[in-house]
Protein backbone atom coordinates (compact mmCIF):
# COMPACT_ATOMS: atom_id res chain seq x y z
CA UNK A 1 0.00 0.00 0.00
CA UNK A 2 1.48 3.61 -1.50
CA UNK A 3 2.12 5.74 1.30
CA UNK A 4 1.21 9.57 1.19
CA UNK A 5 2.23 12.90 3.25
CA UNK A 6 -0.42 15.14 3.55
CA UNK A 7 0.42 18.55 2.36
CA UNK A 8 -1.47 21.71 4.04
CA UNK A 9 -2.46 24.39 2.29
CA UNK A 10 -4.33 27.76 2.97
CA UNK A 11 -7.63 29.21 2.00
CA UNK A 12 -6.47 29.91 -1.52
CA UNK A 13 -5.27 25.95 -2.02
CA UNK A 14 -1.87 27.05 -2.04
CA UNK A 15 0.83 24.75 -0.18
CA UNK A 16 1.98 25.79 2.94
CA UNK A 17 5.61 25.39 3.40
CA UNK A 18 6.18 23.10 6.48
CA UNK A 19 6.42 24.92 10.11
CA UNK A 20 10.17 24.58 10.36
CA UNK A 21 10.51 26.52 6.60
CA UNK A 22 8.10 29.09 8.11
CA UNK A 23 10.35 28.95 11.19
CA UNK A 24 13.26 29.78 9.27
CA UNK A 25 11.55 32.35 6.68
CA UNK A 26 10.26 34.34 9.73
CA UNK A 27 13.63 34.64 10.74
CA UNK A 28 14.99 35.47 7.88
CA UNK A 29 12.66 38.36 7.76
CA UNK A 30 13.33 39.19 11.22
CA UNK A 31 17.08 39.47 10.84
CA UNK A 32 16.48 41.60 7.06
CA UNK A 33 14.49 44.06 9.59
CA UNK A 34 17.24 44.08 12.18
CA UNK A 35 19.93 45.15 9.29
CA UNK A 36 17.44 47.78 8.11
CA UNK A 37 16.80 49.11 11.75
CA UNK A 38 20.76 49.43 12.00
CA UNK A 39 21.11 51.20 8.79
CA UNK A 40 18.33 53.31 9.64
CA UNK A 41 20.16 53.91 12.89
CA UNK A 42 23.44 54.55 11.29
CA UNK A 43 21.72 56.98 9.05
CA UNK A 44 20.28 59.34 11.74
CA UNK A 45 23.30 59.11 14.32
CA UNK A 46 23.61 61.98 16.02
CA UNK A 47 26.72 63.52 17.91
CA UNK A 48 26.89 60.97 20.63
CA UNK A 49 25.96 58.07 18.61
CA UNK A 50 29.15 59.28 15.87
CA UNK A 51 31.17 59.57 18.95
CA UNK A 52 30.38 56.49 20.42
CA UNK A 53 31.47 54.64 17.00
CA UNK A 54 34.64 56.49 16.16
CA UNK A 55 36.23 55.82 19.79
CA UNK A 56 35.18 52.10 19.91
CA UNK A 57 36.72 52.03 16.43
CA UNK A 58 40.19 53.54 16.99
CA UNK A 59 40.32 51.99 20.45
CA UNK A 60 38.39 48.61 20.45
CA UNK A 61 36.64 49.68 23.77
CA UNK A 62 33.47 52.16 24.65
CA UNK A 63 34.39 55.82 25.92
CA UNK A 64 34.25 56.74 29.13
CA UNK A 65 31.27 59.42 29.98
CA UNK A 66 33.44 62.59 30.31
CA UNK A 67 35.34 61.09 26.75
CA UNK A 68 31.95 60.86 25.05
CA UNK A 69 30.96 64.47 26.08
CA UNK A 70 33.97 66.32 24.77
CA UNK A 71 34.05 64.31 21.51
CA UNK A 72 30.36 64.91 20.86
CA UNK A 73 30.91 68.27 21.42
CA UNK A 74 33.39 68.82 18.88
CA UNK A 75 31.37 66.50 16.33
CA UNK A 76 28.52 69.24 17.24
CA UNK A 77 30.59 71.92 16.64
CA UNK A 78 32.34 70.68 13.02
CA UNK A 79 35.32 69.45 14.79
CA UNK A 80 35.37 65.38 13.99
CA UNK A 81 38.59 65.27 13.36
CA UNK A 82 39.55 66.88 16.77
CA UNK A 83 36.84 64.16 18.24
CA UNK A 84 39.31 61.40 16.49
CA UNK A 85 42.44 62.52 17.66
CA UNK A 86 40.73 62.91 21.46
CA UNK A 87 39.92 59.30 20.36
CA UNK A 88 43.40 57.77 19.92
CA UNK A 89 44.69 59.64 23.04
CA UNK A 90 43.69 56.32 24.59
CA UNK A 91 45.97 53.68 24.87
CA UNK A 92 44.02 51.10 23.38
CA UNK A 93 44.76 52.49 20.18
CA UNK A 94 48.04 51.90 20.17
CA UNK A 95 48.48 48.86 22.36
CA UNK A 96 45.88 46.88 20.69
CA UNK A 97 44.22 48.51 17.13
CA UNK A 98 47.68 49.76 16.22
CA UNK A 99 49.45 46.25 17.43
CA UNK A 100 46.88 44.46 15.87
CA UNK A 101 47.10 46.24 12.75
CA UNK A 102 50.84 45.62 12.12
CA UNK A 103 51.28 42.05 13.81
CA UNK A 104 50.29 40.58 10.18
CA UNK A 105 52.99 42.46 8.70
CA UNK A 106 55.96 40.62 10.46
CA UNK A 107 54.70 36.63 10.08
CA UNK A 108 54.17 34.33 7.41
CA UNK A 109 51.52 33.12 8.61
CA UNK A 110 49.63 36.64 8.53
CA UNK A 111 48.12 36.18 12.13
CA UNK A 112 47.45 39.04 14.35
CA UNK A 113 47.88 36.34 16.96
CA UNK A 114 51.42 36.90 18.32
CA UNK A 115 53.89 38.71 20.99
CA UNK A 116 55.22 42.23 20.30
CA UNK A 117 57.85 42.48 18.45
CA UNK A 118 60.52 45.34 17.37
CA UNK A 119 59.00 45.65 13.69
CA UNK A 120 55.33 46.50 15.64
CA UNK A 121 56.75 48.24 17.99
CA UNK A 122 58.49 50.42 15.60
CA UNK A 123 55.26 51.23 13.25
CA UNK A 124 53.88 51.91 17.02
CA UNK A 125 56.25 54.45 17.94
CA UNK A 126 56.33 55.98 14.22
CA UNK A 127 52.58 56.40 14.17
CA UNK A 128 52.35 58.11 17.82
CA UNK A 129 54.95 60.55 17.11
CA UNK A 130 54.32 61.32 13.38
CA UNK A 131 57.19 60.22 11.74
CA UNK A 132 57.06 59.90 8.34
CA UNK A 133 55.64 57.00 7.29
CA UNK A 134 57.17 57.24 3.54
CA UNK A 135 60.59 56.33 5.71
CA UNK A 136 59.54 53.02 7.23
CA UNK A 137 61.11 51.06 4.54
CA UNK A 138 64.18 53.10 4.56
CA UNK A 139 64.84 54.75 8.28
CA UNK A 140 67.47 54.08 10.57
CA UNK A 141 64.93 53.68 13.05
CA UNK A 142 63.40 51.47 16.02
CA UNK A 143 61.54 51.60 19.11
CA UNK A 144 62.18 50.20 22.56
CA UNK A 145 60.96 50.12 25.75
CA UNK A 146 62.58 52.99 28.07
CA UNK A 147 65.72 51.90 30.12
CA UNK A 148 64.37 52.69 33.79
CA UNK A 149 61.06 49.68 33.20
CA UNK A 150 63.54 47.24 34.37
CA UNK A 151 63.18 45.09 31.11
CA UNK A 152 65.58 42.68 29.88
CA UNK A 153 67.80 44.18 27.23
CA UNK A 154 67.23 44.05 23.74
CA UNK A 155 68.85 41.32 21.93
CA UNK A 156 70.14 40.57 18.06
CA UNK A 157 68.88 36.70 19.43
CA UNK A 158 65.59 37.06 20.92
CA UNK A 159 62.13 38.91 21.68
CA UNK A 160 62.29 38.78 25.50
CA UNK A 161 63.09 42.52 25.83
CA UNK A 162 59.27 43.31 23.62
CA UNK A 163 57.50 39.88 25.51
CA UNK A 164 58.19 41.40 28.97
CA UNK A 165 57.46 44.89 28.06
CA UNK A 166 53.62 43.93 26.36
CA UNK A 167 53.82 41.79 29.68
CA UNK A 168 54.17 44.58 31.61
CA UNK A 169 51.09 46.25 30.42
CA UNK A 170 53.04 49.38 29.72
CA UNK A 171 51.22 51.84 27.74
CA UNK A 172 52.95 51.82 24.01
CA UNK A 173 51.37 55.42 23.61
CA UNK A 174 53.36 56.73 26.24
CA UNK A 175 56.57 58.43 24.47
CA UNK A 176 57.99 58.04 27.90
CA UNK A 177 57.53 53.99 27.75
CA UNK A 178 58.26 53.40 24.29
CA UNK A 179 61.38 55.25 23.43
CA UNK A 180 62.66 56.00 19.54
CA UNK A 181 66.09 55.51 18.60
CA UNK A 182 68.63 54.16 15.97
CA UNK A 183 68.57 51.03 14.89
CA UNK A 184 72.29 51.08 14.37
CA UNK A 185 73.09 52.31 17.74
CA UNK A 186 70.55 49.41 19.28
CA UNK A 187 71.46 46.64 17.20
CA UNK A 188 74.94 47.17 15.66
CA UNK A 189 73.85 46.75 12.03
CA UNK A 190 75.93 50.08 10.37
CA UNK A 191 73.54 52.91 9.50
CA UNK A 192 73.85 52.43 5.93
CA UNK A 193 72.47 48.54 6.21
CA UNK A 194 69.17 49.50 8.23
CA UNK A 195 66.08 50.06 6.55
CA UNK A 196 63.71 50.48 8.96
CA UNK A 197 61.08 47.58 9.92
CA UNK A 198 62.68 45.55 6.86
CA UNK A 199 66.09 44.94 9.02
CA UNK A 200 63.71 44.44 12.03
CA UNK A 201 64.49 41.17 13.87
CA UNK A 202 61.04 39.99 13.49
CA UNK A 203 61.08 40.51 9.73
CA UNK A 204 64.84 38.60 9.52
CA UNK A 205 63.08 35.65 11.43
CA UNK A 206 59.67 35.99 9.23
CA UNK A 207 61.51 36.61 6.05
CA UNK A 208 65.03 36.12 5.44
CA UNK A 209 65.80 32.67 7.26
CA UNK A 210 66.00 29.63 4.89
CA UNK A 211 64.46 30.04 1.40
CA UNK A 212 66.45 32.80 -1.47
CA UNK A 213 65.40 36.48 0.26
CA UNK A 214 62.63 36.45 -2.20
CA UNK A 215 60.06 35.81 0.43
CA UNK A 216 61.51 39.56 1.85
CA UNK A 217 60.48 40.65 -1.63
CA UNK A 218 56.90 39.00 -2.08
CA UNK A 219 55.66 39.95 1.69
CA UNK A 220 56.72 43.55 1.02
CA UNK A 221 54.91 43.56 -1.96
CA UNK A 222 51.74 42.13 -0.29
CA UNK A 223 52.35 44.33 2.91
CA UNK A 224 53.00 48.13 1.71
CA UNK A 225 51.57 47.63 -1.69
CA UNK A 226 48.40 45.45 -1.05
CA UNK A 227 48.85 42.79 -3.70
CA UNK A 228 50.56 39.77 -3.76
CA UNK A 229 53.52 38.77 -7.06
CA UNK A 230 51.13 37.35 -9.21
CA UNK A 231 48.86 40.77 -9.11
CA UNK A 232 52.68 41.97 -10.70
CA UNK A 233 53.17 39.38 -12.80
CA UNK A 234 55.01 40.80 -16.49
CA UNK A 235 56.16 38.47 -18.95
CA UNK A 236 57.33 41.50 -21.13
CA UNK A 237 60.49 42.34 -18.86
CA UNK A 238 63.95 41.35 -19.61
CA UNK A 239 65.01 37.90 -18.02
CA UNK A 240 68.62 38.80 -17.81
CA UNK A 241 68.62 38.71 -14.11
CA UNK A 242 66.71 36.01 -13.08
CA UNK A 243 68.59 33.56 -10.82
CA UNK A 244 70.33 30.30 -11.58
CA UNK A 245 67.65 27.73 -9.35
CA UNK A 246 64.94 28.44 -11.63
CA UNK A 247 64.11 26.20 -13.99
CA UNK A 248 64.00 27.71 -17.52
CA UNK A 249 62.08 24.50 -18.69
CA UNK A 250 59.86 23.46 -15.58
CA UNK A 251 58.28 20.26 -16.18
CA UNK A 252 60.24 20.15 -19.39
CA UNK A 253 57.84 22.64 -20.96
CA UNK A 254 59.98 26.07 -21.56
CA UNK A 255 56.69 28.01 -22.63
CA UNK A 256 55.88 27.52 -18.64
CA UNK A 257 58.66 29.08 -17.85
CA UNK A 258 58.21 32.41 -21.01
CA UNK A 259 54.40 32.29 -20.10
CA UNK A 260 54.45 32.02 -16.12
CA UNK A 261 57.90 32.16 -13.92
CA UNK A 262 59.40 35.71 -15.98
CA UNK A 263 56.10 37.07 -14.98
CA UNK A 264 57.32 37.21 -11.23
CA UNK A 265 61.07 36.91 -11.45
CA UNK A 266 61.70 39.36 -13.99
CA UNK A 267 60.78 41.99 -11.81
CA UNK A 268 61.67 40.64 -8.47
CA UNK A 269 65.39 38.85 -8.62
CA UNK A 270 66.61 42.13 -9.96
CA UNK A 271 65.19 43.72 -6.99
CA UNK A 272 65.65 41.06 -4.24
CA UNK A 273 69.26 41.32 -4.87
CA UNK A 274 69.35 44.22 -3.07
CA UNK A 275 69.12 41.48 -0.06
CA UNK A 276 71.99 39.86 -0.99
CA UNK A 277 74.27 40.71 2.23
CA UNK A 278 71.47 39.49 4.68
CA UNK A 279 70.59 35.91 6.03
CA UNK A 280 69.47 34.83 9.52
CA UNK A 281 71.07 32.52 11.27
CA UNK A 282 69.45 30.07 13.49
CA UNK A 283 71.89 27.69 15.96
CA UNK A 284 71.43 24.49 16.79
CA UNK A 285 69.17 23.46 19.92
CA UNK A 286 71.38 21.32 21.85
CA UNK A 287 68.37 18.91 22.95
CA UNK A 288 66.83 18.80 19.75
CA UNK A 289 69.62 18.81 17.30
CA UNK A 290 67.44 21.07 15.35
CA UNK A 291 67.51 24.55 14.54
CA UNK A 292 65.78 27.08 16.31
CA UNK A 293 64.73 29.92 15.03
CA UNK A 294 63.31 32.07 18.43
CA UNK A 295 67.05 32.08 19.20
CA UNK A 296 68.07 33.43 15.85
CA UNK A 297 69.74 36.36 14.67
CA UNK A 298 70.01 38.45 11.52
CA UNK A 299 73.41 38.69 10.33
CA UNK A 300 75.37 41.30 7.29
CA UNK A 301 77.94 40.27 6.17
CA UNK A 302 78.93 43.44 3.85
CA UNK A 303 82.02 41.45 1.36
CA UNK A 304 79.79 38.16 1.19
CA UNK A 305 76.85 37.00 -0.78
CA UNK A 306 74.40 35.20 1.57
CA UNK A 307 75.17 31.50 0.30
CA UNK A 308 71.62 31.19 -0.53
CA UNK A 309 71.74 33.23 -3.29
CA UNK A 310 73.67 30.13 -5.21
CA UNK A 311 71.59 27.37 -3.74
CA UNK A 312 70.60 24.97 -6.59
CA UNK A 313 72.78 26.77 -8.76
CA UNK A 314 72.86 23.92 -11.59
CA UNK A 315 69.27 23.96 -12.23
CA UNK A 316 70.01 26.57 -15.14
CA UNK A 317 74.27 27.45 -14.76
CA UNK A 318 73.71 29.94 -17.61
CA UNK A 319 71.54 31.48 -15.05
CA UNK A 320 72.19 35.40 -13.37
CA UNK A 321 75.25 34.88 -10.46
CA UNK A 322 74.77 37.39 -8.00
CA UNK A 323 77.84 39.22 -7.93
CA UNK A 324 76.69 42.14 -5.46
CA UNK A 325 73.79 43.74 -4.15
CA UNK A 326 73.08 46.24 -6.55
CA UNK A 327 69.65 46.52 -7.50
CA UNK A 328 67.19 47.49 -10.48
CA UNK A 329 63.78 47.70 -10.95
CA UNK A 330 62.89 46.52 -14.15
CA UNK A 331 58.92 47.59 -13.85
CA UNK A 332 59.28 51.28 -13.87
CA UNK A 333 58.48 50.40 -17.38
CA UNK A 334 55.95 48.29 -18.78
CA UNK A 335 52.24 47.63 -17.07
CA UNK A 336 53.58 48.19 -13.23
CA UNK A 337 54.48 51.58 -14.29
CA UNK A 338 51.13 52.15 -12.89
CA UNK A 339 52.63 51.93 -9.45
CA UNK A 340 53.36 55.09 -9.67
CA UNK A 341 57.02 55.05 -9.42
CA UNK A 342 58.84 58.87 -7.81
CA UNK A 343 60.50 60.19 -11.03
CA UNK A 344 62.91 61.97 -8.52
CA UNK A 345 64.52 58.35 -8.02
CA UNK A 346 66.84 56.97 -10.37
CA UNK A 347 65.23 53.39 -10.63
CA UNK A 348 68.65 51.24 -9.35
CA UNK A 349 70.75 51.36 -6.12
CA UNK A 350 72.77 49.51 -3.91
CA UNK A 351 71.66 47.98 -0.98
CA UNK A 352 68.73 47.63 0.96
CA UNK A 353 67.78 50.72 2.29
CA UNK A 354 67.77 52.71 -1.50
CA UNK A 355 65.43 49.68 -2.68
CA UNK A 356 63.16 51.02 0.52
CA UNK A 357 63.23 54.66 -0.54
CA UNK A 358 62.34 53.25 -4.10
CA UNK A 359 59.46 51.52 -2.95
CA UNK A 360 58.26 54.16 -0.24
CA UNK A 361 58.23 56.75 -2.45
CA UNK A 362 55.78 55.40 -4.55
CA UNK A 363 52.29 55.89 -5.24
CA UNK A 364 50.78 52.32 -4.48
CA UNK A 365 52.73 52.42 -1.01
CA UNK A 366 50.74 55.47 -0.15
CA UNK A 367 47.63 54.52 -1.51
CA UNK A 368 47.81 51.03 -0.11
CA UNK A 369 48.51 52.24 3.43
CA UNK A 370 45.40 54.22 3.02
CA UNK A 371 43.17 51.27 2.15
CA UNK A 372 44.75 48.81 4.90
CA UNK A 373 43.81 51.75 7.52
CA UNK A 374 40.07 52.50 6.19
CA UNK A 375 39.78 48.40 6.50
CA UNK A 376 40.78 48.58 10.01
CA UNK A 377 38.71 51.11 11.00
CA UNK A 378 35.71 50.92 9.00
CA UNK A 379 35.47 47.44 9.77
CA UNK A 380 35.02 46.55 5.71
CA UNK A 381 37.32 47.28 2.25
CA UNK A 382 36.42 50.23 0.28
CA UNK A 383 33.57 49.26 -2.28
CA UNK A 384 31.46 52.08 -3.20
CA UNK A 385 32.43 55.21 -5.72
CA UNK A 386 31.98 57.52 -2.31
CA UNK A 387 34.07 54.64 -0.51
CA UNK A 388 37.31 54.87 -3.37
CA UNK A 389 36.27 58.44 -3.88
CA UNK A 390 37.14 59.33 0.13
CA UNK A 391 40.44 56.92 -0.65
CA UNK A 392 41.86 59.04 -3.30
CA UNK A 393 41.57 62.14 -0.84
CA UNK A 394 42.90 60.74 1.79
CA UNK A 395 46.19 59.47 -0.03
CA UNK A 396 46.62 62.60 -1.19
CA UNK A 397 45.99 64.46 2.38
CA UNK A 398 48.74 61.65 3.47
CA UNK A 399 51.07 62.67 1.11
CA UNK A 400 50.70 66.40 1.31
CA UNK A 401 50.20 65.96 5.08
CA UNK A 402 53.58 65.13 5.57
CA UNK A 403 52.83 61.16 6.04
CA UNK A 404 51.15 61.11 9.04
CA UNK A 405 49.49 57.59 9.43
CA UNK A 406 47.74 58.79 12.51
CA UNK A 407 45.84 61.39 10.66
CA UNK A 408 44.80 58.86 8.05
CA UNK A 409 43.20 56.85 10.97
CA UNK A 410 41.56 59.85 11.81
CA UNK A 411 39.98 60.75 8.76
CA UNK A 412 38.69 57.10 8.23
CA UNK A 413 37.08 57.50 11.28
CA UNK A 414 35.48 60.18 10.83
CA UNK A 415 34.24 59.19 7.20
CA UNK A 416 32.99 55.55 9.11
CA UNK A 417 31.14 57.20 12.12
CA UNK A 418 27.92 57.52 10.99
CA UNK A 419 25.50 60.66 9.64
């Protein structure tokens, strides 16, 4: 006997949909209205409401009562900005947006999930006090915590001095707890080697141990100028320079190789050899007899080529030896001309620190700064005409501003708080 489900239907003889689709359509329509009613919200926030949103946005925490009053007032009075910058007086804004911001920059991984460091605490230090933010790639520059917080001291080998001072629960925005100085005098690398967070310890760890000191390249590429190699990829440039351990027939096809691998290394070996002088060097842990990287150290070694830089050197002999570490960038021409590139700079150097100034000086590393800060604080990428519209401005406020990354937090905020 044929077994049947009786289906209900309503006065019209239409089917009913079952009580647990109703269920879900009901809630469906419920949560539709709750986005609406937040919109709507948005849409008519008034002074306290805008003032509310901008501090928990720069600071990750509500404002106090006597916070909200003053910033509402200047809101009122046509003073956001002013509101913002009363906004990122807190310390949350530096020990935990502005940490949290940066911490992907210094790991592979890409985690904000991690102890402080000297490359976040550096971006830290050069955001509170308005240095130049065009220099980061280039500056003989780094931040650590003050002498008199009884903190181990910093060391070439480890992180302890930045563990204990986050520890601590020092307040980064403090200029008398986080304390600017050379990197040259701090670490002993000579001034002409640093280049700001690039010849950070935490970057040597992230970036230059194992591997060819490409990986330097590629996350510097993806970290100051939002896009990762294959968003640079040109098969037009000349392949004079690309290194001996790549294949020039992968797989035994060669047309891989014309059609695919010059896209990235055309334009980046010629570059990365401006890395050529750096390694780091992990020792062996004695109870392991592996290496061990938290006790590692970034090393220059001024009349050497890193060894690396010949590793699997008889995949292609006829390859590019690296004889030096001058540099050239081979996509001031061709589509990545786009970049931007400062016509004031001559396009070639020697050493890491020019290949900084070339790349800081560009416009994709200001516009990309620009993006990675409205992200942060308006909780989404730019999308809308108004949204790339407000973008454009506020690269060019950050140029002609001097480079001030805190004001471009400010002006996001004030753009994301609400009407």
């Amino acid at each position: 006997m044929k077994h049947t489900t009786a289906v209900a239907t309503d006065e019209t003889g239409m089917r009913r949909a079952p009580q647990k689709r109703r269920g879900l359509a009901r809630g469906v329509a419920i949560a539709i209205a709750a986005v609406a009613q937040l919109a709507t919200a948005a849409a008519l926030a008034g002074p306290n409401e805008q003032a509310a949103r901008m501090f928990q946005r720069l600071t990750g925490v509500p404002p106090d009562d006597a916070t909200l009053a003053s910033m509402s007032t200047d809101i009122t009075q046509g003073n956001a900005l002013g509101a913002a910058y009363t906004a990122m007086q807190n310390d949350n804004f530096y020990s935990v947006v502005l940490k949290n911001y940066a911490m992907p920059w210094t790991n592979v991984a890409q985690t904000q999930f991690a102890p402080l460091n000297d490359y976040v605490a550096t971006v830290i230090g050069m955001v509170r006090d308005d240095v130049p933010f065009n220099t980061v790639l280039s500056a003989d520059i780094i931040y650590i915590g003050a002498s008199n917080l009884g903190l181990p001291a910093y060391s070439n080998t480890d992180d302890n001095h930045y563990t204990q001072l986050e520890l601590s629960g020092a307040k980064l925005g403090n200029p008398a707890v986080l304390v600017q100085s050379k990197q040259s005098t701090v670490t002993g690398l000579p001034a002409a080697a640093t280049a700001g967070v690039l010849t950070s310890r935490a970057a040597g760890q992230a970036f230059f141990s194992l591997g060819t000191n490409r990986r330097m390249f590629r996350f510097t590429m993806i970290n100051f100028f939002c896009g990762d190699m294959p968003n640079f990829m040109d098969t037009t440039r000349p392949t004079d320079r690309i290194r001996q351990d790549v294949s020039r027939s992968p797989g035994g096809d060669s047309q891989l190789f014309f059609n695919n691998c010059v896209g990235c290394h055309s334009g980046m070996d010629p570059m990365a050899q401006a890395f050529a002088h750096y390694d780091f060097t992990t020792p062996i842990n004695p109870s392991t007899g592996a290496p061990d990287p938290t006790n590692g150290q970034l090393t220059y070694t001024p009349t050497t080529i890193a060894p690396k830089y010949f590793h699997n050197n008889l995949t292609f002999p006829d390859g590019f030896i690296t004889p030096d570490d001058s540099w050239s960038n081979r996509w001031r021409t061709g589509q990545n001309s786009l970049i931007g590139w400062d016509p004031t700079q001559t396009g070639s150097g020697t050493g890491m620190k020019s290949l900084g100034v070339e790349l800081e000086s560009t416009t994709q590393f200001a516009q990309c700064q620009v993006q990675q800060v409205f992200q942060t604080v308006c909780l989404r990428p730019p999308s809308t005409a108004a949204d790339y519209a407000q973008v454009t401005t506020m690269t060019g406020d950050f140029k002609s501003g001097g480079y001030k990354l805190k004001q471009v937090f400010a002006e996001a905020a004030v753009y994301c708080m609400g009407n």
